[in-house]
Protein backbone atom coordinates (compact mmCIF):
# COMPACT_ATOMS: atom_id res chain seq x y z
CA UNK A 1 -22.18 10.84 34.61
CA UNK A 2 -21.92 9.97 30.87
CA UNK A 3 -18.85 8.84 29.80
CA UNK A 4 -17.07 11.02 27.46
CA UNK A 5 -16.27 9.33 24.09
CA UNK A 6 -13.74 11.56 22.65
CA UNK A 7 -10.82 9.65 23.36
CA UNK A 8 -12.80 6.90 21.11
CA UNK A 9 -12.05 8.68 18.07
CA UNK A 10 -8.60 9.60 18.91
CA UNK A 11 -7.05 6.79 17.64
CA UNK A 12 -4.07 5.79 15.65
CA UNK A 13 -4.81 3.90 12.61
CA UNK A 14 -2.16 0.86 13.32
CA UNK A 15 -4.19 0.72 17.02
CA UNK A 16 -7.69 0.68 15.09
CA UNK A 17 -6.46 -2.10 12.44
CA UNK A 18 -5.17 -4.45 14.89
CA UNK A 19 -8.79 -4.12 17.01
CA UNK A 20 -11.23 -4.01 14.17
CA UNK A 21 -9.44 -6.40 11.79
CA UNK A 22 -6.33 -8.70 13.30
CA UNK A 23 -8.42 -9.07 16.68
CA UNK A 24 -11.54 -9.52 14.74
CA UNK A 25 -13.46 -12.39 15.93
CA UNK A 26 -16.65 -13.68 14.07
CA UNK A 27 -20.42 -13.93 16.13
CA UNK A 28 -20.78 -17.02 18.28
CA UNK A 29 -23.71 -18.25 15.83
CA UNK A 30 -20.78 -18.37 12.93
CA UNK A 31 -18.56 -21.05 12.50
CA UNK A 32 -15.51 -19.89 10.69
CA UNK A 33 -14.37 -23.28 9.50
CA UNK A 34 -17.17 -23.29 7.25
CA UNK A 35 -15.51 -20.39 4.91
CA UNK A 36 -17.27 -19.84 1.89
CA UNK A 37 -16.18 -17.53 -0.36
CA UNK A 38 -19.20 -16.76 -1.89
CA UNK A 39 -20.92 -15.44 0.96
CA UNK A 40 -18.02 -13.41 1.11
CA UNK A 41 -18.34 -12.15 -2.16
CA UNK A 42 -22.22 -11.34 -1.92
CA UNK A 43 -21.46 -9.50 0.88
CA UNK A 44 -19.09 -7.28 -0.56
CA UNK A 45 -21.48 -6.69 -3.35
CA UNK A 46 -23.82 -5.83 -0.32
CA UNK A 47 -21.92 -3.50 0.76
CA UNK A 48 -20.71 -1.80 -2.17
CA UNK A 49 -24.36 -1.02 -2.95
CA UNK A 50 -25.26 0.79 0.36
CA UNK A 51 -26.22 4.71 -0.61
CA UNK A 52 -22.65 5.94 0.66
CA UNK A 53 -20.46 3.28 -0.62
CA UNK A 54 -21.36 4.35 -4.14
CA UNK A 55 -19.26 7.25 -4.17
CA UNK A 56 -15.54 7.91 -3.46
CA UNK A 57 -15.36 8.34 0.19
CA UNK A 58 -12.65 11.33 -0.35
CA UNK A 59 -13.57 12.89 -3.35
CA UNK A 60 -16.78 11.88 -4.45
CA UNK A 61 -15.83 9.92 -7.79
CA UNK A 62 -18.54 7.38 -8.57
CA UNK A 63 -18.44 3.71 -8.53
CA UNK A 64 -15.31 3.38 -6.52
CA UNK A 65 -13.97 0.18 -6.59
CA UNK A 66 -10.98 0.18 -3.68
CA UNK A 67 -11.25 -0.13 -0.01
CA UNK A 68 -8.86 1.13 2.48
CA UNK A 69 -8.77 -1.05 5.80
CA UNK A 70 -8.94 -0.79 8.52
CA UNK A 71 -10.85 2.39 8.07
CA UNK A 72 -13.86 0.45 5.98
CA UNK A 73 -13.74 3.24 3.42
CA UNK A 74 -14.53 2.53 -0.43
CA UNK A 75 -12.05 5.33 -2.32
CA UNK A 76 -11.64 5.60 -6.08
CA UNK A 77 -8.08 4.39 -7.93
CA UNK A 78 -6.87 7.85 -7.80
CA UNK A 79 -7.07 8.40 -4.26
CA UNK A 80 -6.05 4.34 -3.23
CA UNK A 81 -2.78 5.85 -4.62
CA UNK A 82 -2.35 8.04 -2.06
CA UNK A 83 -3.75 5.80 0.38
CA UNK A 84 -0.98 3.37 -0.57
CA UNK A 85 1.82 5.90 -0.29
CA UNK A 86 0.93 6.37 3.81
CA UNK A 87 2.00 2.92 3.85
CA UNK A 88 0.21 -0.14 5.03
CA UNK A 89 0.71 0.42 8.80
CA UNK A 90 -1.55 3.35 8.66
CA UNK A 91 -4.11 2.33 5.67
CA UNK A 92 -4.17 -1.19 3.54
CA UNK A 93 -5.65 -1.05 0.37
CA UNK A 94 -7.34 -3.55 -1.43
CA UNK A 95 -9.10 -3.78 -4.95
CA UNK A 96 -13.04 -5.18 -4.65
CA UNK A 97 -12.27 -6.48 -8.94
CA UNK A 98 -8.42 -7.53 -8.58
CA UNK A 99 -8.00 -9.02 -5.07
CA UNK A 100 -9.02 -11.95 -3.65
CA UNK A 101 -10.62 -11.24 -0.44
CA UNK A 102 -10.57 -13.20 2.68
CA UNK A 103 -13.55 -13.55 4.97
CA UNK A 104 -11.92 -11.59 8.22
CA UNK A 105 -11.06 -8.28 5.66
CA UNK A 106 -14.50 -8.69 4.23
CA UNK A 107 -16.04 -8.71 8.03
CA UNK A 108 -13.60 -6.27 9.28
CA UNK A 109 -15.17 -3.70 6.16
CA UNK A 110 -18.48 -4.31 7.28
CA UNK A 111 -17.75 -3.81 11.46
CA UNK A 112 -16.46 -0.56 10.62
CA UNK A 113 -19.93 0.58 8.61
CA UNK A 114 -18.62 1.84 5.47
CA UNK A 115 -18.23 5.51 4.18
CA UNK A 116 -21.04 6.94 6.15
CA UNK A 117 -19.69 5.77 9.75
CA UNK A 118 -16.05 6.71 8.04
CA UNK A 119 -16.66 10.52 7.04
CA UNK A 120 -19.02 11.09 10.42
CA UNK A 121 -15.83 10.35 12.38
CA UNK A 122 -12.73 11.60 10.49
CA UNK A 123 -14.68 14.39 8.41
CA UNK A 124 -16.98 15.48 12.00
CA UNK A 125 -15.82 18.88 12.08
CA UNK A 126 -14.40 19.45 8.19
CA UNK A 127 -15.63 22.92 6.34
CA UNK A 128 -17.46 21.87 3.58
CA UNK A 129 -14.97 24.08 1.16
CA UNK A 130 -11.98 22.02 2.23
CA UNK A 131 -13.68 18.52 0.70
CA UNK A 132 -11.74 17.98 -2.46
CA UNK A 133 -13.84 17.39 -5.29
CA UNK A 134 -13.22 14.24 -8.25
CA UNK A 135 -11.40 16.45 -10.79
CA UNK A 136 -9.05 18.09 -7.83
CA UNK A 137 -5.29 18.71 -8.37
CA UNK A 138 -3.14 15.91 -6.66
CA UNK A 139 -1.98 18.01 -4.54
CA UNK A 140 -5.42 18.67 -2.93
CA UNK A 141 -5.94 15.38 -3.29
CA UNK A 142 -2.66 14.10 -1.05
CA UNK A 143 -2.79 17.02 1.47
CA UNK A 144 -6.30 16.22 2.21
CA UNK A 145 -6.26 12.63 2.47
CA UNK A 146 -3.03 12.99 4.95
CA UNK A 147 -5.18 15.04 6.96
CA UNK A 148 -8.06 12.98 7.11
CA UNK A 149 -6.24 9.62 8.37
CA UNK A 150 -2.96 10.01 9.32
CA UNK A 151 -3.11 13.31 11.38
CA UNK A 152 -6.95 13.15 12.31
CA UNK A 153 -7.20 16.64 11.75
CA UNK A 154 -11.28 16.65 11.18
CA UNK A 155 -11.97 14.46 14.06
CA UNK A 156 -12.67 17.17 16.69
CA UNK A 157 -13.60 20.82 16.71
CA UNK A 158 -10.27 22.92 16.11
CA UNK A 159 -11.37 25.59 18.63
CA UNK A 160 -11.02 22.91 21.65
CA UNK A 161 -7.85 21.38 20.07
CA UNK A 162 -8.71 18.00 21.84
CA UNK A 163 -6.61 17.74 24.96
CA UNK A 164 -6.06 14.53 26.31
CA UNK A 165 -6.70 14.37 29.86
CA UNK A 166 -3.92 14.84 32.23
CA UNK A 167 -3.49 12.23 35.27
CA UNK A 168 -3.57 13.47 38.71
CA UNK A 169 0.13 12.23 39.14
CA UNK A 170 1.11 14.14 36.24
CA UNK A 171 -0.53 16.98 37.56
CA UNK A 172 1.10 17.19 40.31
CA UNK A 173 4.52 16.79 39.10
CA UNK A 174 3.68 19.43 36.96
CA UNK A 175 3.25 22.16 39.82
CA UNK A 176 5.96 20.54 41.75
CA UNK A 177 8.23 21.44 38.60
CA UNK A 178 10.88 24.16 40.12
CA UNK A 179 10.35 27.37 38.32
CA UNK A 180 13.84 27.52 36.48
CA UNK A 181 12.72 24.30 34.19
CA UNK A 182 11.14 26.97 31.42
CA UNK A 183 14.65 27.57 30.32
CA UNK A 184 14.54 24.19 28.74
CA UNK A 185 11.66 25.41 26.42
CA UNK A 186 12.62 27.62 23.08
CA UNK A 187 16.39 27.39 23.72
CA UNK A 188 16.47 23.92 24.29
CA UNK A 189 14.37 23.16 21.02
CA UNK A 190 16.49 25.79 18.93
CA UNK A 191 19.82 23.76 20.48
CA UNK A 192 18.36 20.09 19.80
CA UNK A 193 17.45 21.34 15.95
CA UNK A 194 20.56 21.43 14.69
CA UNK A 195 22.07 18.56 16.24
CA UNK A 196 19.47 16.15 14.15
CA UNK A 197 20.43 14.29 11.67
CA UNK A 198 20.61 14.72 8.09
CA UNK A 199 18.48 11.99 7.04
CA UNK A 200 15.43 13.14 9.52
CA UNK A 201 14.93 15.97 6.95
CA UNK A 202 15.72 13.98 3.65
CA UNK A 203 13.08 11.09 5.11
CA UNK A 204 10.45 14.36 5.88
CA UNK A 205 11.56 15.27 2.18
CA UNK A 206 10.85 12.41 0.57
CA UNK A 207 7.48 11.89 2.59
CA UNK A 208 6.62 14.94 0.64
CA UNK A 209 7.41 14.10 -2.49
CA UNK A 210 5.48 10.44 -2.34
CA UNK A 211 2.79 12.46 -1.47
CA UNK A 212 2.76 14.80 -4.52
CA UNK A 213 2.96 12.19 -7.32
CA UNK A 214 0.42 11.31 -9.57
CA UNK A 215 -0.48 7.52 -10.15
CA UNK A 216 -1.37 6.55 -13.68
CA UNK A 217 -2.64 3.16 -12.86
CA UNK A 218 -1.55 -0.23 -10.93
CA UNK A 219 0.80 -2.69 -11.80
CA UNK A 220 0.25 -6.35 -10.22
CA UNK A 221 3.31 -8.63 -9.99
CA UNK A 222 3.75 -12.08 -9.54
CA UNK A 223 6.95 -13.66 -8.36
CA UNK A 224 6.71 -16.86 -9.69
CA UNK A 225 10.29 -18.33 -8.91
CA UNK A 226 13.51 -18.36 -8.72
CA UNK A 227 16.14 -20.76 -10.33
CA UNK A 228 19.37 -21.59 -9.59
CA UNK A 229 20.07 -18.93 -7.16
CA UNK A 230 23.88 -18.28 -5.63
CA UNK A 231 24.49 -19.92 -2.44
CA UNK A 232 24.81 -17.15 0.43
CA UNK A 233 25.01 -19.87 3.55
CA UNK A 234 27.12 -23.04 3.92
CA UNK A 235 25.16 -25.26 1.52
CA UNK A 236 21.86 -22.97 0.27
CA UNK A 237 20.14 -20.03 1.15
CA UNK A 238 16.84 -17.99 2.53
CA UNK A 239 15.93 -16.07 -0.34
CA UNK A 240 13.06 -13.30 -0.75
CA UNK A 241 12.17 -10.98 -3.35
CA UNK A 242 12.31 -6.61 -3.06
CA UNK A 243 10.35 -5.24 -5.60
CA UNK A 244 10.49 -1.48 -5.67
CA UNK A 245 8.71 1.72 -7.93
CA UNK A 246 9.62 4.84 -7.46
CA UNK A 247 9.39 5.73 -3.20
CA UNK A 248 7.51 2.06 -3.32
CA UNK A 249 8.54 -1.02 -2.32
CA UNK A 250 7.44 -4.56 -1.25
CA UNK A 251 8.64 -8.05 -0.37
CA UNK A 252 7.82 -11.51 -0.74
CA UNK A 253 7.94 -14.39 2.23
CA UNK A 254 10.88 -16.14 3.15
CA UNK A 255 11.39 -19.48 1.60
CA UNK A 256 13.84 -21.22 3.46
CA UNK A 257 16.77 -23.50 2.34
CA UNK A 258 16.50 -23.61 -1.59
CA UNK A 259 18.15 -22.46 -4.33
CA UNK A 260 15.04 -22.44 -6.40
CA UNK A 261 12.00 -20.93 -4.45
CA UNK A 262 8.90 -21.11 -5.53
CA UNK A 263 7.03 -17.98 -4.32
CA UNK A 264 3.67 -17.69 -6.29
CA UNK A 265 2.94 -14.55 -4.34
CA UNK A 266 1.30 -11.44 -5.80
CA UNK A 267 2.14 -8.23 -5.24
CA UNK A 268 0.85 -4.70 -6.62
CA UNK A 269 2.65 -1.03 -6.58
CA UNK A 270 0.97 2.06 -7.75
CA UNK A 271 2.20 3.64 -10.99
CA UNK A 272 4.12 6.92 -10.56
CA UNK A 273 4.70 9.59 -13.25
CA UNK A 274 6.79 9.56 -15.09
CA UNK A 275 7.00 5.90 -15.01
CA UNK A 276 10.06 5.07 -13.57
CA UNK A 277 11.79 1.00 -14.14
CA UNK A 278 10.64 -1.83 -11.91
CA UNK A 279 13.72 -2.90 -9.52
CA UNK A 280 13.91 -6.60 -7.95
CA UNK A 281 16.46 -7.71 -5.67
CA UNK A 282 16.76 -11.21 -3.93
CA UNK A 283 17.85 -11.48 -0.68
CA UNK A 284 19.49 -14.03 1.82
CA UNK A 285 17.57 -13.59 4.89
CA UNK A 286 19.62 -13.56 7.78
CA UNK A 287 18.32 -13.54 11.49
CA UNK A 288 21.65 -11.73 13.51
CA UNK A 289 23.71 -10.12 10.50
CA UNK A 290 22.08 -7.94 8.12
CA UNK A 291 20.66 -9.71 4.74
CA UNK A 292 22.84 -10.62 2.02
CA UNK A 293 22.66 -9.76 -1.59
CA UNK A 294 21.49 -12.46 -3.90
CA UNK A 295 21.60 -10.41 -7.33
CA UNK A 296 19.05 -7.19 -8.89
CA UNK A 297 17.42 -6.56 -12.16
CA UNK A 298 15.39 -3.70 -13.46
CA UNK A 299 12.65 -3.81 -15.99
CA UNK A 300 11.16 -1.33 -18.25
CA UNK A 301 7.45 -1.34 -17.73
CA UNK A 302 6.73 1.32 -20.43
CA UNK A 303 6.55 -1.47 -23.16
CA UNK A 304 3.73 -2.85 -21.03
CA UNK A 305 1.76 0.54 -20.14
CA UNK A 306 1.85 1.04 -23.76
CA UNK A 307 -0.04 -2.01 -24.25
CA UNK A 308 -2.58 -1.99 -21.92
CA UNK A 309 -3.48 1.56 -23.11
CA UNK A 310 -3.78 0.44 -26.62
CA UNK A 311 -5.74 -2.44 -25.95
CA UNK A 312 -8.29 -1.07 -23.14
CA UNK A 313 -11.07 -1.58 -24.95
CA UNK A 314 -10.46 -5.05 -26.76
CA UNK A 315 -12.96 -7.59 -27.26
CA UNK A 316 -10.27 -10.32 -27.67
CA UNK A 317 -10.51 -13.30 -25.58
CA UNK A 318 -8.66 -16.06 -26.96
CA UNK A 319 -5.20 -15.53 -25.83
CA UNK A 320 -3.07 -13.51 -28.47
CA UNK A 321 0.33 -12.53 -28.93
CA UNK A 322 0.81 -8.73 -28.73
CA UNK A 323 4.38 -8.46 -28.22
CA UNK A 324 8.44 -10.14 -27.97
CA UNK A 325 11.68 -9.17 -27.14
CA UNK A 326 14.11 -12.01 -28.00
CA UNK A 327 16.46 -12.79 -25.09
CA UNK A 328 19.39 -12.49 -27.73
CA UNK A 329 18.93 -9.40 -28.72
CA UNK A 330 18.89 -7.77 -25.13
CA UNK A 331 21.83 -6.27 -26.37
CA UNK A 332 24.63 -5.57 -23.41
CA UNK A 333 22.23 -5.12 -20.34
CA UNK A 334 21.75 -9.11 -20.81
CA UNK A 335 19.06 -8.91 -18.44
CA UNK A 336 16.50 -11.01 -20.19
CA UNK A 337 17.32 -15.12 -19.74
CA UNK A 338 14.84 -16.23 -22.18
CA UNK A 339 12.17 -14.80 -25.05
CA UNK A 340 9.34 -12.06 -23.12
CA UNK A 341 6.16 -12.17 -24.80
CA UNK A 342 3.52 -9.68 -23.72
CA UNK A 343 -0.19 -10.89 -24.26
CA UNK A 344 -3.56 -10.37 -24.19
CA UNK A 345 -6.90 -13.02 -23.18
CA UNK A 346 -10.18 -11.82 -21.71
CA UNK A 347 -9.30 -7.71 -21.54
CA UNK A 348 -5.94 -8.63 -19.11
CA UNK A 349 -3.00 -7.71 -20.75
CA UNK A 350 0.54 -9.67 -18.77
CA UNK A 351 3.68 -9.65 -19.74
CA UNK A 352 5.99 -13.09 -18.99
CA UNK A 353 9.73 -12.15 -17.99
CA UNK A 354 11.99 -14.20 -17.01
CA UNK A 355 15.41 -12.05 -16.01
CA UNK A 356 19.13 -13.02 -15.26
CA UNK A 357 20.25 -11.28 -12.06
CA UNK A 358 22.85 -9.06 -11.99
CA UNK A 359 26.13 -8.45 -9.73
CA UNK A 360 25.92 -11.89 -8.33
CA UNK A 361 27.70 -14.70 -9.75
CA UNK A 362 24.46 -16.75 -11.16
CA UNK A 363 20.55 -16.96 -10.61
CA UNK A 364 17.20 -16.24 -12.36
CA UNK A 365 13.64 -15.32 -11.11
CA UNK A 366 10.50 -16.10 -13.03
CA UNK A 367 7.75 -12.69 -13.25
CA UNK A 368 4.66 -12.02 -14.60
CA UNK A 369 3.09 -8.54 -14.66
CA UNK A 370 0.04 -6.78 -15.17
CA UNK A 371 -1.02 -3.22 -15.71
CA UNK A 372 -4.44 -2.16 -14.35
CA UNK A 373 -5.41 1.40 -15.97
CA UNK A 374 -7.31 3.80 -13.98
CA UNK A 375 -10.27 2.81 -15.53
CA UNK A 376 -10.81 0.08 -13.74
């Protein structure tokens, strides 16, 4: 009898990621000491070319230039925002222009077969007049991209509900059951309700509201350093770096022992709107007491937005000078530790900050930022 491959497609995202990409192991005839990253590169190009993969995956939009792992979908900017605010357990996103891709992500996209094998599993039994289309609200946009991928509503036919199959153990305990157990059912639910806590219905709230924002474009920051940081253990400390946006938030690695870390680590946060201020904090990473507070900073990113916007179109290459705020003129916030220049060299406009961390007694970290506009 012919196996039945439902249960293939019902499948959690964080299950599929670690098979198809962490447990990802290259063909026998490969060696994967011999790296190179242009092969890597020409096969992303490869792929990015296929019929399917020249269109959003979600809505449609043309030329998309994102990829969601471990899915193996490419999406447009507009809809990697919303990919981005399921959070990385359930769907990593990656930019084919503005990331640097490693060989095993690059494999793991092709295994999965791009948006063709993608939209015959999670869009198998979609109506047609549910597909959102490019110039969709965001709302459309969110609510269908939640259904898609995280709750798999499209995988199989609605009418059959896809049971899972019931063990004969559990079958049995099931008529064995004495009769009187239903009055655990509505009553029992209706008592439970109310004794839940508060935040389970602000964290469902606030799940909501990531969901309905609208992304104006990327911003990519680098965590250069830090300098002179306060001293949270007996002689030094375990810092890392929170960067947060809005609902968004990341972290740099642990650098341990040092007072002045030297991260050179990357990260990138959509761009909400209305555009709220970038927050860093450094923590002391602890391992049996909870982290301590090394000092927190916000900056204004508007300056920067601003920028970018105005010069999207440049043809200046040679670095120039757009933009400074002079460190003594920060007025009271004294958040700035030295001069931040924004400029401009081959279309990338960055912005060099260096800020002076506040509510701790001293310390400075190093940042450089970029906006990426949704045109790109």
């Amino acid at each position: 009898m012919e196996e039945n491959n439902l249960l293939h497609f019902l499948d959690t995202p964080s299950a599929h990621y670690r098979r198809t990409c962490n447990g990802f192991e290259p063909d026998n005839h490969s060696d994967s000491s011999d790296a190179d990253p242009v092969n890597a590169r020409e096969m992303l190009e490869y792929l990015l070319n296929q019929p399917a993969n020249k269109f959003c995956a979600d809505c449609g939009t043309p030329d998309p230039k994102w990829a969601a792992l471990p899915f193996g979908a490419f999406i447009c900017i507009k809809c990697s925002g919303t990919h981005r605010s399921l959070g990385v357990h359930i769907s990593k996103v990656i930019s084919v222009n503005l990331d640097e891709w490693t060989d095993e992500e690059v494999h793991c996209l092709a295994e999965t077969g791009g948006n063709s094998v993608v939209n015959t599993k999670y869009e198998a039994f979609l109506p047609e007049i549910q597909k959102p289309k490019q110039d969709c609200s965001t709302e459309e946009r969110n609510d269908f991209i939640r259904r898609k991928y995280q709750r798999q509503q499209f995988v199989c036919d609605p009418q059959f509900s896809c049971p899972l199959p019931i063990s004969n153990k559990q079958q049995v305990d099931k008529h064995n059951q004495p009769h009187n157990s239903g009055r655990h059912g509505f009553g029992h639910a209706f008592r439970n309700s109310w004794r839940r806590k508060d935040s389970d219905s602000k964290g469902l709230k606030k799940m909501t509201d990531v969901g309905m924002v609208e992304f104006v474009g990327l911003i990519k920051v680098n965590i250069v350093r830090g300098i002179d940081l306060a001293v949270r253990d007996v002689m030094s400390s375990d810092p890392y770096v929170m960067i947060s946006l809005g609902h968004q938030s990341m972290k740099t690695k642990v650098i341990k022992n040092t007072l002045n870390p030297l991260w050179n680590e990357r990260l990138m946060l959509s761009i909400p709107d209305p555009i709220p201020p970038l927050k860093l904090q450094v923590f002391d990473k602890d391992t049996f007491s909870s982290d301590d507070r090394m000092g927190e900073a916000e900056v204004d990113i508007r300056p920067l937005i601003a920028a970018t916007k105005e010069h999207e179109n440049t043809t200046i290459t040679n670095p120039t000078e757009l933009y400074r705020w002079s460190a003594s003129d920060d007025g009271s916030s004294g958040v700035l530790a030295k001069d931040s220049v924004i400029t401009i060299a081959n279309g990338k406009v960055k912005q060099d900050i260096t800020v002076r961390l506040q509510n701790v007694e001293r310390g400075e970290v190093e940042i450089e930022i970029e906006c990426v506009p949704l045109s790109q």
